[in-house]
N, C-alpha and C. Protein backbone atom coordinates (compact mmCIF):
# COMPACT_ATOMS: atom_id res chain seq x y z
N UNK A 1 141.88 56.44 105.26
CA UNK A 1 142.78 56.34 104.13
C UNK A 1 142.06 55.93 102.84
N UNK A 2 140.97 54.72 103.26
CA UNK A 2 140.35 54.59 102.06
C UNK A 2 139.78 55.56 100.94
N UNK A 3 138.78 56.38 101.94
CA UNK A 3 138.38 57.54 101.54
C UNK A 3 138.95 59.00 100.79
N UNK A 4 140.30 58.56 101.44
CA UNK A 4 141.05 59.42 100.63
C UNK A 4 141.81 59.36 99.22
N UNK A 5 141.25 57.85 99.00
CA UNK A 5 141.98 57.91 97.31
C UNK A 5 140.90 57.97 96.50
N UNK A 6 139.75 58.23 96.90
CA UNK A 6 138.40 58.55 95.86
C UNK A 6 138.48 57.49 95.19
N UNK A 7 139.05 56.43 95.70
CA UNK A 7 138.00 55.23 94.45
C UNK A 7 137.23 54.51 95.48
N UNK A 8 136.73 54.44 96.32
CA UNK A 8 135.74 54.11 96.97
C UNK A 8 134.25 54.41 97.31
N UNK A 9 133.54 53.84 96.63
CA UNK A 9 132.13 53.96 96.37
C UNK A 9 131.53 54.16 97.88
N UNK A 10 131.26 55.69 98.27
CA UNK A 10 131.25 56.23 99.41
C UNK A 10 129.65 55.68 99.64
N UNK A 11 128.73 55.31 98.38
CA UNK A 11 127.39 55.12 99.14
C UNK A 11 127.31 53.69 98.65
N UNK A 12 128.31 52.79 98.62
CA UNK A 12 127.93 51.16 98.42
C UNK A 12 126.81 50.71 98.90
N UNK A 13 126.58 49.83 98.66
CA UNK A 13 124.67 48.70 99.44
C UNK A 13 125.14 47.75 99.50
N UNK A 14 124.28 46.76 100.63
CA UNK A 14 124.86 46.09 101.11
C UNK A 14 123.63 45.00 100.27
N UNK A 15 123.10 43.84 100.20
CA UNK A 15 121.53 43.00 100.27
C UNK A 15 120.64 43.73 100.78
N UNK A 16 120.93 44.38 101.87
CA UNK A 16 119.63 44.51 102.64
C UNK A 16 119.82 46.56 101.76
N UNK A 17 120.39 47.10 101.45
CA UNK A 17 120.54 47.82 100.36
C UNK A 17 120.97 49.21 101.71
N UNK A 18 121.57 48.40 102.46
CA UNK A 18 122.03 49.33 103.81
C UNK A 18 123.67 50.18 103.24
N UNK A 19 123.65 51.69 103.31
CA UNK A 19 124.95 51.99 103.10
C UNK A 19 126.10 52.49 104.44
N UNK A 20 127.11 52.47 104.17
CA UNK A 20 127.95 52.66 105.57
C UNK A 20 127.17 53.95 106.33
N UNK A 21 126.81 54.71 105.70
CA UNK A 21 126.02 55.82 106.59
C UNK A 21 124.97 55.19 107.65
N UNK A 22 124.28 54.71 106.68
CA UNK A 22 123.27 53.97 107.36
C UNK A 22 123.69 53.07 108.87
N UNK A 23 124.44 52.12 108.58
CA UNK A 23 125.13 51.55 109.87
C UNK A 23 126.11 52.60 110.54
N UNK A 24 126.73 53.42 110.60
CA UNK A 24 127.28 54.66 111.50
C UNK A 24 126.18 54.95 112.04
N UNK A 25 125.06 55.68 111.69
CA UNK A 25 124.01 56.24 112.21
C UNK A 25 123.49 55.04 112.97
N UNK A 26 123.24 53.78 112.81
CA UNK A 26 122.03 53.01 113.89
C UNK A 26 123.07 52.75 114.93
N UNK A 27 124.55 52.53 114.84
CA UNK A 27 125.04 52.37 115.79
C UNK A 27 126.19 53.40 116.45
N UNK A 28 125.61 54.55 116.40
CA UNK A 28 125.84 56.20 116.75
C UNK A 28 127.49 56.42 116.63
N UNK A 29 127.78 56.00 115.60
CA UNK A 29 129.69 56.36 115.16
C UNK A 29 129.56 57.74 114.69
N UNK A 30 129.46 58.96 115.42
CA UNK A 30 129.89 60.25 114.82
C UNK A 30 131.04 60.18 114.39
N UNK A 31 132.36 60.03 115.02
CA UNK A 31 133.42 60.34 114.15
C UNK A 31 133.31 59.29 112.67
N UNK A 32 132.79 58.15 112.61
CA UNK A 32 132.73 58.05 111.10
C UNK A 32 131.64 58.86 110.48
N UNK A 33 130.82 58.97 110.93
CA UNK A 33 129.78 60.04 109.82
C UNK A 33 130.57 60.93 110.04
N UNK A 34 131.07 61.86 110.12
CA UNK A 34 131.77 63.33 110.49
C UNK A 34 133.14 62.97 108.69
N UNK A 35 133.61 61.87 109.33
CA UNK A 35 134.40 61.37 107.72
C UNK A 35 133.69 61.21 106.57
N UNK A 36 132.77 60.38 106.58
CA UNK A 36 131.51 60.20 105.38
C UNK A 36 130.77 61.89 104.76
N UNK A 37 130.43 62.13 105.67
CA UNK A 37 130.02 63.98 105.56
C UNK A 37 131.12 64.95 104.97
N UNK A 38 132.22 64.84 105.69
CA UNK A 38 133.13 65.56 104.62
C UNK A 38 133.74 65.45 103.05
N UNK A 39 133.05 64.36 102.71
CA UNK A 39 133.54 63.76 101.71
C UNK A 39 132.56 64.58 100.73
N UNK A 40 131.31 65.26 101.41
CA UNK A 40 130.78 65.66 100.59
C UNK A 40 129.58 64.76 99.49
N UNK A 41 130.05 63.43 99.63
CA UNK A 41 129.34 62.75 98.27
C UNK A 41 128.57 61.76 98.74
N UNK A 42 128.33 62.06 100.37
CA UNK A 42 127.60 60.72 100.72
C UNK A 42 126.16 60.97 100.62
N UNK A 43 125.23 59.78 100.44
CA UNK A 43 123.56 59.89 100.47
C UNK A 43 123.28 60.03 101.30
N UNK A 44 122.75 61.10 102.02
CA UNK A 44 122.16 61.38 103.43
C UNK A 44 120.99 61.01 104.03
N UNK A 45 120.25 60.97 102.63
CA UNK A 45 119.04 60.04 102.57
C UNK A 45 118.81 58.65 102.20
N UNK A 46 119.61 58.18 102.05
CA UNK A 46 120.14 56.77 101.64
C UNK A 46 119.06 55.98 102.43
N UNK A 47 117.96 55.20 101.52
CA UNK A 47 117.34 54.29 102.17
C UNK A 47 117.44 52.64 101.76
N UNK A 48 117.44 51.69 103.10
CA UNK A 48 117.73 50.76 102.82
C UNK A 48 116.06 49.82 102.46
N UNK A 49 115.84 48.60 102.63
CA UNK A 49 115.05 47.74 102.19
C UNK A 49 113.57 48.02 103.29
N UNK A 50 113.96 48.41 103.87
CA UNK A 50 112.12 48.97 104.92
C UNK A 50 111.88 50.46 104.39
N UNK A 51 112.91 51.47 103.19
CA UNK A 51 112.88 52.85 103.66
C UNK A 51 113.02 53.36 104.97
N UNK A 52 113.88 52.46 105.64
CA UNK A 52 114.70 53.43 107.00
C UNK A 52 115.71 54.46 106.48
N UNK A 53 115.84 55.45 107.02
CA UNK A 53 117.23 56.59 106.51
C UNK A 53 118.26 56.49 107.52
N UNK A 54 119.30 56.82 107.29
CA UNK A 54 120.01 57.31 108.79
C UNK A 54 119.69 57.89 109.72
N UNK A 55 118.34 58.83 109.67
CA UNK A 55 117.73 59.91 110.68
C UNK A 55 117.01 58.56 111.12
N UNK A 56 116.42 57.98 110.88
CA UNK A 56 115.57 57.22 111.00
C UNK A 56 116.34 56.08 112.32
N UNK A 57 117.08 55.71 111.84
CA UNK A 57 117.84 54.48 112.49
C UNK A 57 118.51 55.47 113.80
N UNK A 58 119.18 56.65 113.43
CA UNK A 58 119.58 57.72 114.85
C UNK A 58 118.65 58.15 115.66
N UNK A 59 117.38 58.37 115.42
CA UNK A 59 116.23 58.77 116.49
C UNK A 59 115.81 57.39 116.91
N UNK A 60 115.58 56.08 116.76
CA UNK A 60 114.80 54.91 117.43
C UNK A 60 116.26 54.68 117.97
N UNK A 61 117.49 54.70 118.10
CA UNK A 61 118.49 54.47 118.97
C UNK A 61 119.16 55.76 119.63
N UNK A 62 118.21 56.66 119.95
CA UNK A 62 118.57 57.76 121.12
C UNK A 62 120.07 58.54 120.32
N UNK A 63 120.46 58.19 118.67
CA UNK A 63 121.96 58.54 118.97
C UNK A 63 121.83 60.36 118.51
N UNK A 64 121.69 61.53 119.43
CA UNK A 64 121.72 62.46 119.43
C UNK A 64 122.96 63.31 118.71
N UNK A 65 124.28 62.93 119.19
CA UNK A 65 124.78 63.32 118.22
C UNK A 65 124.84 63.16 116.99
N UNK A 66 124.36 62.04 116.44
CA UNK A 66 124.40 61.71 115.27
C UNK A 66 123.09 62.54 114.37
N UNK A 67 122.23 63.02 115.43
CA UNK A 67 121.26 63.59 115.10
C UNK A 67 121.34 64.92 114.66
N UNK A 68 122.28 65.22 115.42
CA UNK A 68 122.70 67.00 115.10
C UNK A 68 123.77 67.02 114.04
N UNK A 69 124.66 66.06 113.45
CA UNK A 69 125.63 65.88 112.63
C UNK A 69 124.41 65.87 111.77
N UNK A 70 123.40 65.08 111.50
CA UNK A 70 122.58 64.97 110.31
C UNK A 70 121.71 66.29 109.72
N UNK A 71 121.11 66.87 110.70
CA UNK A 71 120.60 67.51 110.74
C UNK A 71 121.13 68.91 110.48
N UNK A 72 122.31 68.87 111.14
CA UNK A 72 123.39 70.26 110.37
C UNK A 72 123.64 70.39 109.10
N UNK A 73 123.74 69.26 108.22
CA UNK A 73 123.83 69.64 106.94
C UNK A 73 123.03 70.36 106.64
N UNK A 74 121.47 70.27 106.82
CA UNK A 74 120.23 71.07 106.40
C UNK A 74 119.83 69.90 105.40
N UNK A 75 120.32 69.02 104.64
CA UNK A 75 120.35 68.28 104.01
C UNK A 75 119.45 67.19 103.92
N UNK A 76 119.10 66.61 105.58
CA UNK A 76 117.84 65.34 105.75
C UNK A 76 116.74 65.72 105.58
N UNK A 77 116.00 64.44 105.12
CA UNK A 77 114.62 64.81 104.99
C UNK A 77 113.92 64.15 106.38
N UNK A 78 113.49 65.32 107.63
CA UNK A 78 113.12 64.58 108.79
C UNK A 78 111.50 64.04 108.32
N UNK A 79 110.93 64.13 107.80
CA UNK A 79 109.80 63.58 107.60
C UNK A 79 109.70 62.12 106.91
N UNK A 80 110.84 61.83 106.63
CA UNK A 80 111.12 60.44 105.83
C UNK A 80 110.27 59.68 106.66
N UNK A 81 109.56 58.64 105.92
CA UNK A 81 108.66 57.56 106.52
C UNK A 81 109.41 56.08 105.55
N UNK A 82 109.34 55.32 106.87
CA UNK A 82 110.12 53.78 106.45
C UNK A 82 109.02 53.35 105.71
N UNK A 83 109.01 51.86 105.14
CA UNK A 83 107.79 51.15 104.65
C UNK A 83 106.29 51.14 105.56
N UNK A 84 106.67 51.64 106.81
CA UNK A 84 105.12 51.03 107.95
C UNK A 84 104.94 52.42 108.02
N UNK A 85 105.19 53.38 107.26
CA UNK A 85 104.65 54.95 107.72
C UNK A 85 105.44 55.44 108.80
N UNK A 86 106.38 55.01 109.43
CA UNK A 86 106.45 55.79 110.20
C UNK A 86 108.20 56.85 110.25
N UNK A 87 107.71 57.92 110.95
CA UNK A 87 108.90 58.58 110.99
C UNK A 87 110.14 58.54 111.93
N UNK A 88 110.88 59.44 111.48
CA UNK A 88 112.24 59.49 112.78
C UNK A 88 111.24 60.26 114.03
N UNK A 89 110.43 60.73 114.02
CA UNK A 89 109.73 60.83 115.19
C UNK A 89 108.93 60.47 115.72
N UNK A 90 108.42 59.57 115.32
CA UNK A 90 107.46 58.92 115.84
C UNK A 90 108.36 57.49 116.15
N UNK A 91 109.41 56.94 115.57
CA UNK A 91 110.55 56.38 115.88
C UNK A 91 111.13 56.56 117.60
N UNK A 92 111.32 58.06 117.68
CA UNK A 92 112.24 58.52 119.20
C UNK A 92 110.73 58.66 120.36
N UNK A 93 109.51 59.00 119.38
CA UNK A 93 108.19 59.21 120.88
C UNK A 93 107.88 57.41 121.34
N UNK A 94 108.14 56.45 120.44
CA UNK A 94 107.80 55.51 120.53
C UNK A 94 108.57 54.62 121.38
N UNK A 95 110.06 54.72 121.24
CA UNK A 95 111.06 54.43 122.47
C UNK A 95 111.41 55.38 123.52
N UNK A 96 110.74 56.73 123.96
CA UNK A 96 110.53 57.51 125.22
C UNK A 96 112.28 58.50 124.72
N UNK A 97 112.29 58.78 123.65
CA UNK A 97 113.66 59.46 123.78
C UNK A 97 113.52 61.09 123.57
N UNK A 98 113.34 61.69 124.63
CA UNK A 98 113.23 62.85 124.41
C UNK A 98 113.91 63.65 124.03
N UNK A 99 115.13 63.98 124.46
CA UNK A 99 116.17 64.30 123.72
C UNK A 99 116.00 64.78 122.12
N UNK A 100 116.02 63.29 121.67
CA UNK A 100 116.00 63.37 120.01
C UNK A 100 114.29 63.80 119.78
N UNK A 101 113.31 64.09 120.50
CA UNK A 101 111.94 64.77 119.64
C UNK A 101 112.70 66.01 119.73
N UNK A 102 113.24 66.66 121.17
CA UNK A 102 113.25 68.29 121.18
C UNK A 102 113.99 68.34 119.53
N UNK A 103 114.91 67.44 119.42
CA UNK A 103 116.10 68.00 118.66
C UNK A 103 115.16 67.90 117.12
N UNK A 104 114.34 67.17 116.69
CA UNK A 104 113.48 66.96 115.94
C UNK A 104 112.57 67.82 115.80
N UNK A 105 111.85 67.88 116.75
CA UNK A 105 110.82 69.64 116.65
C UNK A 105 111.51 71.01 116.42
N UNK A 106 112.82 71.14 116.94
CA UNK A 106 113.55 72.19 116.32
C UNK A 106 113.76 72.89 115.48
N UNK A 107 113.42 71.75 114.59
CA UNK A 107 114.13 72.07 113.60
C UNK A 107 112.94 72.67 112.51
């Protein structure tokens, strides 16, 4: 409902400069990203205070669907590197999640 009266600042920050995308994605809420995404106006690349992205935070927590919601836009940048260099893939080889490399090399 919020979302639907357009006065809600769809890419707010939090301190740690985290936006609701960002937390949907680390803790794998597709049906809220699926709302955030239709809105059209959300930062997909939205990075918080390490340069983590949402791809970023969805591949080191296995969340696959959230991976293919991101990744369908065409929109992410999978090569995004946080502050320590590293990527959403080297993120999913580093916690054994295979799944999310295939879905990562795919692309």
């Amino acid at each position: 409902l919020l979302l639907a009266t357009g006065k809600v600042d769809i890419n707010s920050k939090d301190l740690g400069r985290r936006t609701p995308l960002l937390y949907a994605a680390e803790n794998g809420h597709e049906g809220v990203i699926k709302l955030l995404l239709a809105t059209g106006k959300v930062d997909i690349n939205s990075k918080d205070l390490g340069h983590r992205t949402p791809l970023l935070y969805a591949a080191k927590n296995s969340h696959e669907g959230v991976i293919k919601l991101l990744l369908d836009t065409g929109k992410v940048d999978i090569n995004s590197k946080d502050l320590d260099g590293r990527t959403p893939l080297l993120y999913a080889a580093e916690n054994g999640h295979e799944g999310v490399i295939k879905l990562l090399l795919a692309t």
